[in-house]
PDB file of N, CA and C in Angstrom:
ATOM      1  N   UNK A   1       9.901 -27.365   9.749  1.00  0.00           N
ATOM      2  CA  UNK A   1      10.185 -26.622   8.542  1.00  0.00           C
ATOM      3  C   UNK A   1       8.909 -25.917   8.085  1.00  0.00           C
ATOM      4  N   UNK A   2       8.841 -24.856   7.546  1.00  0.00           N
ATOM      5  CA  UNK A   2       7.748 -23.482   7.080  1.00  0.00           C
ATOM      6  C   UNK A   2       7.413 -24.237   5.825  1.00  0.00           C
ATOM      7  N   UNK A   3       6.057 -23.537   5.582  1.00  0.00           N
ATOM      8  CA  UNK A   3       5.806 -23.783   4.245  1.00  0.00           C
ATOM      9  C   UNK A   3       6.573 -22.909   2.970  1.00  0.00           C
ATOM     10  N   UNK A   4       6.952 -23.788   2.015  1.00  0.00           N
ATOM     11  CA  UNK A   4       7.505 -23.139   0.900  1.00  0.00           C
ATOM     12  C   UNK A   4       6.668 -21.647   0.486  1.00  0.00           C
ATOM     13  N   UNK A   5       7.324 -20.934  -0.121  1.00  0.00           N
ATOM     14  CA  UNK A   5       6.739 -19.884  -0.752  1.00  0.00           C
ATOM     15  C   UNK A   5       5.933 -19.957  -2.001  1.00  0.00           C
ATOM     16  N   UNK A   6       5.288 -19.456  -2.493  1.00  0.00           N
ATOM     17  CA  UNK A   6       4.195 -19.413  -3.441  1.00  0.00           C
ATOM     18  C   UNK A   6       4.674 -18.504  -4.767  1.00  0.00           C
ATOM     19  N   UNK A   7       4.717 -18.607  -5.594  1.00  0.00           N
ATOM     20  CA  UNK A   7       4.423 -17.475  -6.859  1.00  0.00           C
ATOM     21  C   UNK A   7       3.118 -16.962  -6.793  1.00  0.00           C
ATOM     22  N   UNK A   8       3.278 -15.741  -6.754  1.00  0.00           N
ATOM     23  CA  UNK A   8       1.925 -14.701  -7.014  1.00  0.00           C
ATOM     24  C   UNK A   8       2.019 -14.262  -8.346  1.00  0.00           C
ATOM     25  N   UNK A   9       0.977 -15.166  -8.731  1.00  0.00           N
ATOM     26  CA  UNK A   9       0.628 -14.719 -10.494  1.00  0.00           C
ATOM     27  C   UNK A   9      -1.016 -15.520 -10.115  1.00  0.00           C
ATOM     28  N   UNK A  10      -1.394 -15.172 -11.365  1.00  0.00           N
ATOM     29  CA  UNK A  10      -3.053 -15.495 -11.473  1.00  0.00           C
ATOM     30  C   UNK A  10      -3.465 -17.008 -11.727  1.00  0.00           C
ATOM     31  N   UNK A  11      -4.073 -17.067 -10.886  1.00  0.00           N
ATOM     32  CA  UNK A  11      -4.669 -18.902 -10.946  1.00  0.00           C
ATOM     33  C   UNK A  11      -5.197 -18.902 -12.385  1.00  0.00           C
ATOM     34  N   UNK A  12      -4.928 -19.930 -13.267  1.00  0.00           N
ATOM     35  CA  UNK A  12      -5.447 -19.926 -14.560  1.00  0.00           C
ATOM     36  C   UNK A  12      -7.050 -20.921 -14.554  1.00  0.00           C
ATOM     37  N   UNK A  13      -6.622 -21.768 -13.590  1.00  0.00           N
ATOM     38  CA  UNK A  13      -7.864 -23.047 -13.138  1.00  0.00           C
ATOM     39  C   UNK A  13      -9.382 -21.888 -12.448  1.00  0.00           C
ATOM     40  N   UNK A  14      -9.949 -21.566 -13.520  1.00  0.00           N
ATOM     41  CA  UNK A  14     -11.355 -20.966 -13.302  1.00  0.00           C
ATOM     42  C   UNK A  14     -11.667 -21.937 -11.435  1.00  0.00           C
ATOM     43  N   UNK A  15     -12.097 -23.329 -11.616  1.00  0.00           N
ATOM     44  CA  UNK A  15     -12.411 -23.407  -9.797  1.00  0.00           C
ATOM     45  C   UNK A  15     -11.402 -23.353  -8.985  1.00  0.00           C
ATOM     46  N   UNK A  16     -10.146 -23.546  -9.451  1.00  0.00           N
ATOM     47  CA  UNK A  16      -9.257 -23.113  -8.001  1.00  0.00           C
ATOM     48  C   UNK A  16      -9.067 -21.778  -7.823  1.00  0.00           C
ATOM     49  N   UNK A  17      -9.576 -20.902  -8.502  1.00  0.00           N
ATOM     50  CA  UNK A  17      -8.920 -19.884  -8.742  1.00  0.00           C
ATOM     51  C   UNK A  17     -10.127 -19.117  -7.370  1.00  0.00           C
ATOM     52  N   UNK A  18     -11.281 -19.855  -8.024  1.00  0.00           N
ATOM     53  CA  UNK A  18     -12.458 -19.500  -6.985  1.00  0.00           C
ATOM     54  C   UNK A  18     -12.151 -20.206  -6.038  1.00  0.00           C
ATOM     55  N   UNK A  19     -12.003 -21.104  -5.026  1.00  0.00           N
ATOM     56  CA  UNK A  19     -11.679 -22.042  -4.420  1.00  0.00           C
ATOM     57  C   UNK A  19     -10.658 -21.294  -3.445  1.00  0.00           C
ATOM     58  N   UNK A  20      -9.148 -20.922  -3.956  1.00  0.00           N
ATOM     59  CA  UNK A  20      -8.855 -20.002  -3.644  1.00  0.00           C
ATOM     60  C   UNK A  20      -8.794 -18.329  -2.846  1.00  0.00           C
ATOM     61  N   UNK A  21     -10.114 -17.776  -3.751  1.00  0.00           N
ATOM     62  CA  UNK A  21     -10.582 -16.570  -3.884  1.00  0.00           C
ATOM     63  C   UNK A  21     -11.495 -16.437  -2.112  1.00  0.00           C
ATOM     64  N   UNK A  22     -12.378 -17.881  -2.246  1.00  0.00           N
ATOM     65  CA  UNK A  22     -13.609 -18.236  -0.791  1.00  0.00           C
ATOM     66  C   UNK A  22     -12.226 -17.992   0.018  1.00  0.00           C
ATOM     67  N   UNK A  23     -11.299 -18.972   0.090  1.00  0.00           N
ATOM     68  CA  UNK A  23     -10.365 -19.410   1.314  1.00  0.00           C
ATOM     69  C   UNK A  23      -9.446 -18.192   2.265  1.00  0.00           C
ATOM     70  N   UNK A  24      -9.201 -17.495   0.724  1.00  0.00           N
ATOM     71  CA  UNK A  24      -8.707 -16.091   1.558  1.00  0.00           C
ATOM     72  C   UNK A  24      -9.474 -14.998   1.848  1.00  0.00           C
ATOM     73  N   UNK A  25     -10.311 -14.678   1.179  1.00  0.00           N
ATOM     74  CA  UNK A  25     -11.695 -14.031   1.693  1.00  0.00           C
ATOM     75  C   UNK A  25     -11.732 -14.336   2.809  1.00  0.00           C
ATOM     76  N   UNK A  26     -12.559 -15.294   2.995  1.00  0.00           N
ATOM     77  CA  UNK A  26     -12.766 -15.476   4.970  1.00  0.00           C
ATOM     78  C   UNK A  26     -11.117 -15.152   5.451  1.00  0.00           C
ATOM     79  N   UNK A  27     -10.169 -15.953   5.037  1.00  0.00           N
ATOM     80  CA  UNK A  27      -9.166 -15.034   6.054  1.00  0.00           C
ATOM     81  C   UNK A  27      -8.715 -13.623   6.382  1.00  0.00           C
ATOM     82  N   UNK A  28      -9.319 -12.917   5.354  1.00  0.00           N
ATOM     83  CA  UNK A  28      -9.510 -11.944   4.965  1.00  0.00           C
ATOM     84  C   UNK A  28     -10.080 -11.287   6.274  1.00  0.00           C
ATOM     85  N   UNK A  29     -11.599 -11.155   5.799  1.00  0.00           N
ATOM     86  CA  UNK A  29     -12.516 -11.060   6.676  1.00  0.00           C
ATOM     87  C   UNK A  29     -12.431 -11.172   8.252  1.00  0.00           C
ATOM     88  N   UNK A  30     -11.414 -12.657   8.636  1.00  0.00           N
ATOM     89  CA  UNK A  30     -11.611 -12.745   9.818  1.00  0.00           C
ATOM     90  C   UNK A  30     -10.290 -11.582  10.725  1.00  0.00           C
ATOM     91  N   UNK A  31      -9.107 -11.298   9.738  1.00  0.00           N
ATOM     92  CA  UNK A  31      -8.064 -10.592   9.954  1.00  0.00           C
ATOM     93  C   UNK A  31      -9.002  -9.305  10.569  1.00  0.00           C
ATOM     94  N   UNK A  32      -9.257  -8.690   9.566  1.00  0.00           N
ATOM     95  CA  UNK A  32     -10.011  -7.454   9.773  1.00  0.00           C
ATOM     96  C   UNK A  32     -10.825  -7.275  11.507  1.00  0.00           C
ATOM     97  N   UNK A  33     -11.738  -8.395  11.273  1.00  0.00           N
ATOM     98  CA  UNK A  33     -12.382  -8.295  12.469  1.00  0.00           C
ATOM     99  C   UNK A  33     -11.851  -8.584  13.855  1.00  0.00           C
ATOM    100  N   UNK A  34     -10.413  -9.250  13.852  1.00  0.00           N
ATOM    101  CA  UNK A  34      -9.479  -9.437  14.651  1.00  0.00           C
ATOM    102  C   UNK A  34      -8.905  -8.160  15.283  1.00  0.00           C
ATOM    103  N   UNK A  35      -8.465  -7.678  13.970  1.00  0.00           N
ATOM    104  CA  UNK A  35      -8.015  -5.899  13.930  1.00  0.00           C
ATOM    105  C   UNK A  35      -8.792  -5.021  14.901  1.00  0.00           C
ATOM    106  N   UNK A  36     -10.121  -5.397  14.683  1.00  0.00           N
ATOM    107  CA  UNK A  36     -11.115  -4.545  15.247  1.00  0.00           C
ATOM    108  C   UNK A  36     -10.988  -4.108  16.530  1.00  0.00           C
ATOM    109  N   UNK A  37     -11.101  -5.956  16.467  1.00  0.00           N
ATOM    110  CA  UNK A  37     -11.498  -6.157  18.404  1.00  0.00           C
ATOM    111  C   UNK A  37     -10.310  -6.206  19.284  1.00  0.00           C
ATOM    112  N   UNK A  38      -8.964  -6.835  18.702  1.00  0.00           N
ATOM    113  CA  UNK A  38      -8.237  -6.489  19.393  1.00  0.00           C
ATOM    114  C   UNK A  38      -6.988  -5.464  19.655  1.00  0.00           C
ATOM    115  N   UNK A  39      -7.281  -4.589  18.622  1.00  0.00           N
ATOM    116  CA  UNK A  39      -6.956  -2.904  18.693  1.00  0.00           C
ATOM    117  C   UNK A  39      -7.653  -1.939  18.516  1.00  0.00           C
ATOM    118  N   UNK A  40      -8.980  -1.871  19.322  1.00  0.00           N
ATOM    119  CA  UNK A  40     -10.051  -1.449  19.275  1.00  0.00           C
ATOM    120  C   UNK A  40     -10.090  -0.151  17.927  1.00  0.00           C
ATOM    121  N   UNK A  41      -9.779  -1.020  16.872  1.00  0.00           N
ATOM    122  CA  UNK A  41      -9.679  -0.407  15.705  1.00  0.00           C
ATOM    123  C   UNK A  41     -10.977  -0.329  14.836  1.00  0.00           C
ATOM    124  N   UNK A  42     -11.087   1.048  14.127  1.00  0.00           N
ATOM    125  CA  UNK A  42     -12.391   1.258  13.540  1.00  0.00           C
ATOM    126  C   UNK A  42     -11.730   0.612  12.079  1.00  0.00           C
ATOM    127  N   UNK A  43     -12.608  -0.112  11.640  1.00  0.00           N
ATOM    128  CA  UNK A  43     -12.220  -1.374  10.462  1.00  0.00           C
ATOM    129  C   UNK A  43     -13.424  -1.188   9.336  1.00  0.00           C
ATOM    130  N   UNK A  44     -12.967  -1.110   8.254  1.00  0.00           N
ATOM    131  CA  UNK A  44     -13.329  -1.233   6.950  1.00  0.00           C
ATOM    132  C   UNK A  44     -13.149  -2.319   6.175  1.00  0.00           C
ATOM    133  N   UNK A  45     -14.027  -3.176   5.359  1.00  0.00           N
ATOM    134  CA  UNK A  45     -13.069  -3.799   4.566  1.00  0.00           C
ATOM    135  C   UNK A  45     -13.976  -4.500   3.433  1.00  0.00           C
ATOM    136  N   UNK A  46     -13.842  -3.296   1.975  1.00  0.00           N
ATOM    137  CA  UNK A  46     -14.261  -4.227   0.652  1.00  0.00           C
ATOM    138  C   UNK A  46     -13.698  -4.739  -0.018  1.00  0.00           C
ATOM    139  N   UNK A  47     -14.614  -5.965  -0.829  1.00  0.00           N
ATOM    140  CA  UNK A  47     -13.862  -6.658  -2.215  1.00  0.00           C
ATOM    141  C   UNK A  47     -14.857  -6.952  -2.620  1.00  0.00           C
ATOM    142  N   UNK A  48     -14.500  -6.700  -3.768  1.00  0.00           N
ATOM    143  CA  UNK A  48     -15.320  -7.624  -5.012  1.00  0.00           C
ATOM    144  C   UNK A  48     -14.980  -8.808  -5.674  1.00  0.00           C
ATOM    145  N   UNK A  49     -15.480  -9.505  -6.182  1.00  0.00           N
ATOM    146  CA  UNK A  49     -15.307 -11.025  -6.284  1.00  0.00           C
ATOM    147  C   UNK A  49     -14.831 -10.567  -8.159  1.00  0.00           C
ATOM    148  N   UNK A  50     -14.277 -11.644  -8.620  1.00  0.00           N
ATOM    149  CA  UNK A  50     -14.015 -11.342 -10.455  1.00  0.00           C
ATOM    150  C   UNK A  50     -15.189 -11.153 -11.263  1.00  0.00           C
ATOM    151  N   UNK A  51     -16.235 -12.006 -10.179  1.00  0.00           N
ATOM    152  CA  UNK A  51     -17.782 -11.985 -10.778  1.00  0.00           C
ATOM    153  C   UNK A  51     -18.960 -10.876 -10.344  1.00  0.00           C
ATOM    154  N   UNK A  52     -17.898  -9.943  -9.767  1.00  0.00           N
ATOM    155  CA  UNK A  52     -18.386  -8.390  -9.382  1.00  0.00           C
ATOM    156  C   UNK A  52     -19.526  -8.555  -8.004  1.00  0.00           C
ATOM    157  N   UNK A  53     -19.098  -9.709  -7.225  1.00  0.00           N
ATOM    158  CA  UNK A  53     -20.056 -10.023  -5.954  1.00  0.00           C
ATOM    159  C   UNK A  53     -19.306  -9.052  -5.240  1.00  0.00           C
ATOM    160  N   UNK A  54     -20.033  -8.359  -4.437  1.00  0.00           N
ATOM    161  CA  UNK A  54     -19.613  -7.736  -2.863  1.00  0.00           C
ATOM    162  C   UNK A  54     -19.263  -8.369  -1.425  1.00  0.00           C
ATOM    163  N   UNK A  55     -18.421  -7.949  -1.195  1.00  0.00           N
ATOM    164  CA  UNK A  55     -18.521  -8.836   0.222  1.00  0.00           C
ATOM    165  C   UNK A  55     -17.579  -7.924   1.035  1.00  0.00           C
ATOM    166  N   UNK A  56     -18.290  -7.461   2.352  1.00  0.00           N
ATOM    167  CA  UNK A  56     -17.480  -6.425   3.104  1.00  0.00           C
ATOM    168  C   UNK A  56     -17.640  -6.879   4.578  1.00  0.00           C
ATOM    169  N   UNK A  57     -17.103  -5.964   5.634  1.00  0.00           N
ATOM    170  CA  UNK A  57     -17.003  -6.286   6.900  1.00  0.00           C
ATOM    171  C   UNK A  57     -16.791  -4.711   7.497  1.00  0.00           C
ATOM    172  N   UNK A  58     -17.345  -4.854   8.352  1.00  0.00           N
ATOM    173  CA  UNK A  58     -16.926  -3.036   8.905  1.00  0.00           C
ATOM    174  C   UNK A  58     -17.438  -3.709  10.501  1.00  0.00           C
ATOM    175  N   UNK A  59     -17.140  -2.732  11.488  1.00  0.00           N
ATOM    176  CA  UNK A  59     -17.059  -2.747  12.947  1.00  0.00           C
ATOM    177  C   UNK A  59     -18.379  -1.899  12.960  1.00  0.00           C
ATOM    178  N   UNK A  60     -18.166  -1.124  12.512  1.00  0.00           N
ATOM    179  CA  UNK A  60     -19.006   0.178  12.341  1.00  0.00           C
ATOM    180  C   UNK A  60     -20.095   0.195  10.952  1.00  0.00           C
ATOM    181  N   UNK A  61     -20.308   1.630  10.291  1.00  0.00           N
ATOM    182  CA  UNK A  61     -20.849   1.610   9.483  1.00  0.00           C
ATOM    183  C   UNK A  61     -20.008   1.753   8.464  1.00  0.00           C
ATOM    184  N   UNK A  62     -20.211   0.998   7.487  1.00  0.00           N
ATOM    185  CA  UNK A  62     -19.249   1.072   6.364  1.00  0.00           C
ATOM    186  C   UNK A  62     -19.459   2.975   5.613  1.00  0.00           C
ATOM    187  N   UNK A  63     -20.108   3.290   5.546  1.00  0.00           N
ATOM    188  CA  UNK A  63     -20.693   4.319   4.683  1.00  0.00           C
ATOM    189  C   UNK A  63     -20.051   5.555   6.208  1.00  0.00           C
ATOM    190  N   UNK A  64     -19.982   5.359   7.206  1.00  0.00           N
ATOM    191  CA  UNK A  64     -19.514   6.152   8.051  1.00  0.00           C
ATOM    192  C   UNK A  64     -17.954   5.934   8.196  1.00  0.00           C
ATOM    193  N   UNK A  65     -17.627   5.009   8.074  1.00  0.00           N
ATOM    194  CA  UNK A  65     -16.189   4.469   7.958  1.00  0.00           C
ATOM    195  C   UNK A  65     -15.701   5.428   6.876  1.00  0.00           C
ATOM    196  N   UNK A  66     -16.287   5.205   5.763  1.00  0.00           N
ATOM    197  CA  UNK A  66     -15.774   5.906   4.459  1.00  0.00           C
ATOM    198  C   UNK A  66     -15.689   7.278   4.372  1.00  0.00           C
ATOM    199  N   UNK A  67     -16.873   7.680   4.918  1.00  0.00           N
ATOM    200  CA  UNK A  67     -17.146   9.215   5.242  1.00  0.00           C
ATOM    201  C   UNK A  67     -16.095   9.934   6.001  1.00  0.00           C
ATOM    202  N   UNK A  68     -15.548   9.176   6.905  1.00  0.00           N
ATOM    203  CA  UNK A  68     -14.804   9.887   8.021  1.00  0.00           C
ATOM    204  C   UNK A  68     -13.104   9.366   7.130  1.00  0.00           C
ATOM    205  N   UNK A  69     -12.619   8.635   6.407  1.00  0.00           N
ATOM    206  CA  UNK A  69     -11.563   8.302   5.337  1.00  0.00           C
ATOM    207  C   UNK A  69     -11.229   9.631   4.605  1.00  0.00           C
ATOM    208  N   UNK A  70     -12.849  10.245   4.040  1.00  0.00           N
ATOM    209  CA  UNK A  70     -12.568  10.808   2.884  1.00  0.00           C
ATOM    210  C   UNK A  70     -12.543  12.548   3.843  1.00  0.00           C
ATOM    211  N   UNK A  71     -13.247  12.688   4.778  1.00  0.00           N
ATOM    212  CA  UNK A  71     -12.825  14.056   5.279  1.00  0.00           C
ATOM    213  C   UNK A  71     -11.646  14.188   6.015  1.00  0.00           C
ATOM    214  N   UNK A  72     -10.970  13.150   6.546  1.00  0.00           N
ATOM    215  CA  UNK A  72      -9.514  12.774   6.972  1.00  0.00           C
ATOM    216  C   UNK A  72      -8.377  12.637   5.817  1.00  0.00           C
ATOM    217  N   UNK A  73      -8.460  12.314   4.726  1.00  0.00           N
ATOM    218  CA  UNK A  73      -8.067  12.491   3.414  1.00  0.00           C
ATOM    219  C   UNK A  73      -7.528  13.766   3.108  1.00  0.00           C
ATOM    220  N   UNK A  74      -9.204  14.397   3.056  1.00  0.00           N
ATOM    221  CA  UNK A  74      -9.078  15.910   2.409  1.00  0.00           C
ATOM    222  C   UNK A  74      -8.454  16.730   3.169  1.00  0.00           C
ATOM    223  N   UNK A  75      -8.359  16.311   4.607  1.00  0.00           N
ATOM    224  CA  UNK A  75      -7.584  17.238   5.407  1.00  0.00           C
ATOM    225  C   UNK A  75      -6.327  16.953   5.297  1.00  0.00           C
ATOM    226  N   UNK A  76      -5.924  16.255   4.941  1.00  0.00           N
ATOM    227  CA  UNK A  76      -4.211  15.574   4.720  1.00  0.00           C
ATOM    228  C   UNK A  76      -3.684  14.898   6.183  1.00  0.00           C
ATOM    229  N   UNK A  77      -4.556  14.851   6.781  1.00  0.00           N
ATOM    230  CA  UNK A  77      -4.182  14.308   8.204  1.00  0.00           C
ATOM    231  C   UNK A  77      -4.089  12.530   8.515  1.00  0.00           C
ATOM    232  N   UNK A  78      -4.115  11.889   7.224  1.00  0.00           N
ATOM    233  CA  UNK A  78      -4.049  10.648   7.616  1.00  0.00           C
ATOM    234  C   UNK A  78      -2.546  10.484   7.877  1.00  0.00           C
ATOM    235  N   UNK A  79      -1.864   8.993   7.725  1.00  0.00           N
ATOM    236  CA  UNK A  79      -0.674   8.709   8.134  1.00  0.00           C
ATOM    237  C   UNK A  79      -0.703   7.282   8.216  1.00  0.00           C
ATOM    238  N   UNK A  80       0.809   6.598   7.697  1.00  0.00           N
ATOM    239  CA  UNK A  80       0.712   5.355   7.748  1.00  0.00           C
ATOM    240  C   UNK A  80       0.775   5.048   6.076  1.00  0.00           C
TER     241      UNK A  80
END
């Protein structure tokens, strides 16, 4: 049997909420870099923490990642 489903609403418990926040982060993180490597996909990936920490992951350069987003953007050529 699967695990039950969850309500998505906001952890009210300040440490689980962080506790939480670490646990999917790294899964986070490790998704992305999964993405990367095994669809030799160019990967981005920010967040900020509630306490305004950074924490990112890129394959590449993040700042080149973004660069090439925003002139792919402006061209209207993204998709998906």
């Amino acid at each position: 049997m699967g695990r039950g489903r969850i309500e998505i609403k906001r952890i009210e418990n300040t440490t689980s909420r962080q506790v939480t926040f670490c646990k999917r982060r790294n899964g986070l993180l490790k998704k992305a870099y999964e993405l990367s490597v095994l669809c030799d996909a160019e990967v981005a990936l920010i967040v900020f923490s509630s306490r305004g920490r950074l924490y990112e992951y890129s394959n590449n350069s993040v700042k080149a990642t973004i660069d090439r987003y925003k002139k792919a953007h402006a061209c209207g050529s993204t998709s998906g």
